[in-house]
Protein backbone atom coordinates (compact mmCIF):
# COMPACT_ATOMS: atom_id res chain seq x y z
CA UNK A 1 0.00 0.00 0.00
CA UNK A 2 0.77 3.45 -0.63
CA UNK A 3 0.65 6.62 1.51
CA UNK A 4 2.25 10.09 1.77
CA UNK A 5 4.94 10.87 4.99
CA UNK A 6 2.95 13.49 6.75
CA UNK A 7 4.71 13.60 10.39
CA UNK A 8 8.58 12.40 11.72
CA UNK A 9 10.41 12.89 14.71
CA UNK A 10 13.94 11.21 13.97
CA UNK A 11 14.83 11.37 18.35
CA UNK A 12 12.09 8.51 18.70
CA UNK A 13 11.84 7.39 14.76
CA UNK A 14 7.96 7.85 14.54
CA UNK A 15 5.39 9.62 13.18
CA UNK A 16 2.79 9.35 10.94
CA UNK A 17 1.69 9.09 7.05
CA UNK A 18 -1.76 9.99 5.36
CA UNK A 19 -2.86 7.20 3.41
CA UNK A 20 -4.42 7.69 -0.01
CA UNK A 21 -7.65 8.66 0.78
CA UNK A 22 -6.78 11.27 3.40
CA UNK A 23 -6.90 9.10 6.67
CA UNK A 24 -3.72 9.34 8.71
CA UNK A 25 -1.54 6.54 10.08
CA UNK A 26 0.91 6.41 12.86
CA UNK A 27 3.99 3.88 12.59
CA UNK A 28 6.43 3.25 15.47
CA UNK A 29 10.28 2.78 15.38
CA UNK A 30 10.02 -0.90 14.75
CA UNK A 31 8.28 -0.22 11.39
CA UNK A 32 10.65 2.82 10.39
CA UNK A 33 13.96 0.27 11.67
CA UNK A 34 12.04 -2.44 9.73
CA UNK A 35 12.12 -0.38 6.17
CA UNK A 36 15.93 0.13 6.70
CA UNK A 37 15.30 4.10 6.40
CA UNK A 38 17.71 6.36 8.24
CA UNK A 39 15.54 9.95 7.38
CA UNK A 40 11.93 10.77 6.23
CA UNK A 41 10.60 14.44 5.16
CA UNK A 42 7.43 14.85 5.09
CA UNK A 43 5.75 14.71 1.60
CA UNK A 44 7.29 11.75 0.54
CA UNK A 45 5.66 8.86 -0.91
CA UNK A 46 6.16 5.63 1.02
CA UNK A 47 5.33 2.57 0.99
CA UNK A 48 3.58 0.78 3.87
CA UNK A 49 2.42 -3.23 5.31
CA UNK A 50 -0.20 -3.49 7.71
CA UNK A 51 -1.64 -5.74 9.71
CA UNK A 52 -4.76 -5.82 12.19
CA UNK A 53 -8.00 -4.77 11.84
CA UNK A 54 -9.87 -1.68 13.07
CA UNK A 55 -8.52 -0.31 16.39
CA UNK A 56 -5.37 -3.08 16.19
CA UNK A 57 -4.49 -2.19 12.57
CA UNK A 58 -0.87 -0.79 12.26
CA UNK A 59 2.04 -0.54 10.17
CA UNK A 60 4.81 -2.92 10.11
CA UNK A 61 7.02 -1.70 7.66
CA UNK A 62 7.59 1.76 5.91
CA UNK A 63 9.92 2.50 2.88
CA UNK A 64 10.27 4.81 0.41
CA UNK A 65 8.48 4.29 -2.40
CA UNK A 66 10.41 3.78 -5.76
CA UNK A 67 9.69 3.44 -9.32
């Protein structure tokens, strides 16, 4: 899946992305340290695994997305 870096704070490696239809996302520093990233400005696409449903759904791994 496919969202859009909205929030980082690189002291605890977190923050947030908006997916594609505007509803926003928070990821933890297992998911950033999972994607191998060592930066993220906001505005850049990334891509993004989930898991869970509803209240439990979060992402596991973030990366930049490529073409």
């Amino acid at each position: 899946m496919q969202a859009t870096a909205y929030t980082y704070d690189p002291s605890t490696r977190s923050g947030s992305v908006l997916l594609d239809d505007g509803t926003p996302m928070d990821f933890g520093a297992d998911a950033f340290d999972a994607g191998g990233l060592r930066l993220l400005r906001p505005g850049q696409r990334v891509r993004i695994e989930v898991e869970g449903d509803g209240e439990r759904r979060r992402i596991t791994f973030l990366t930049l997305q490529t073409l």
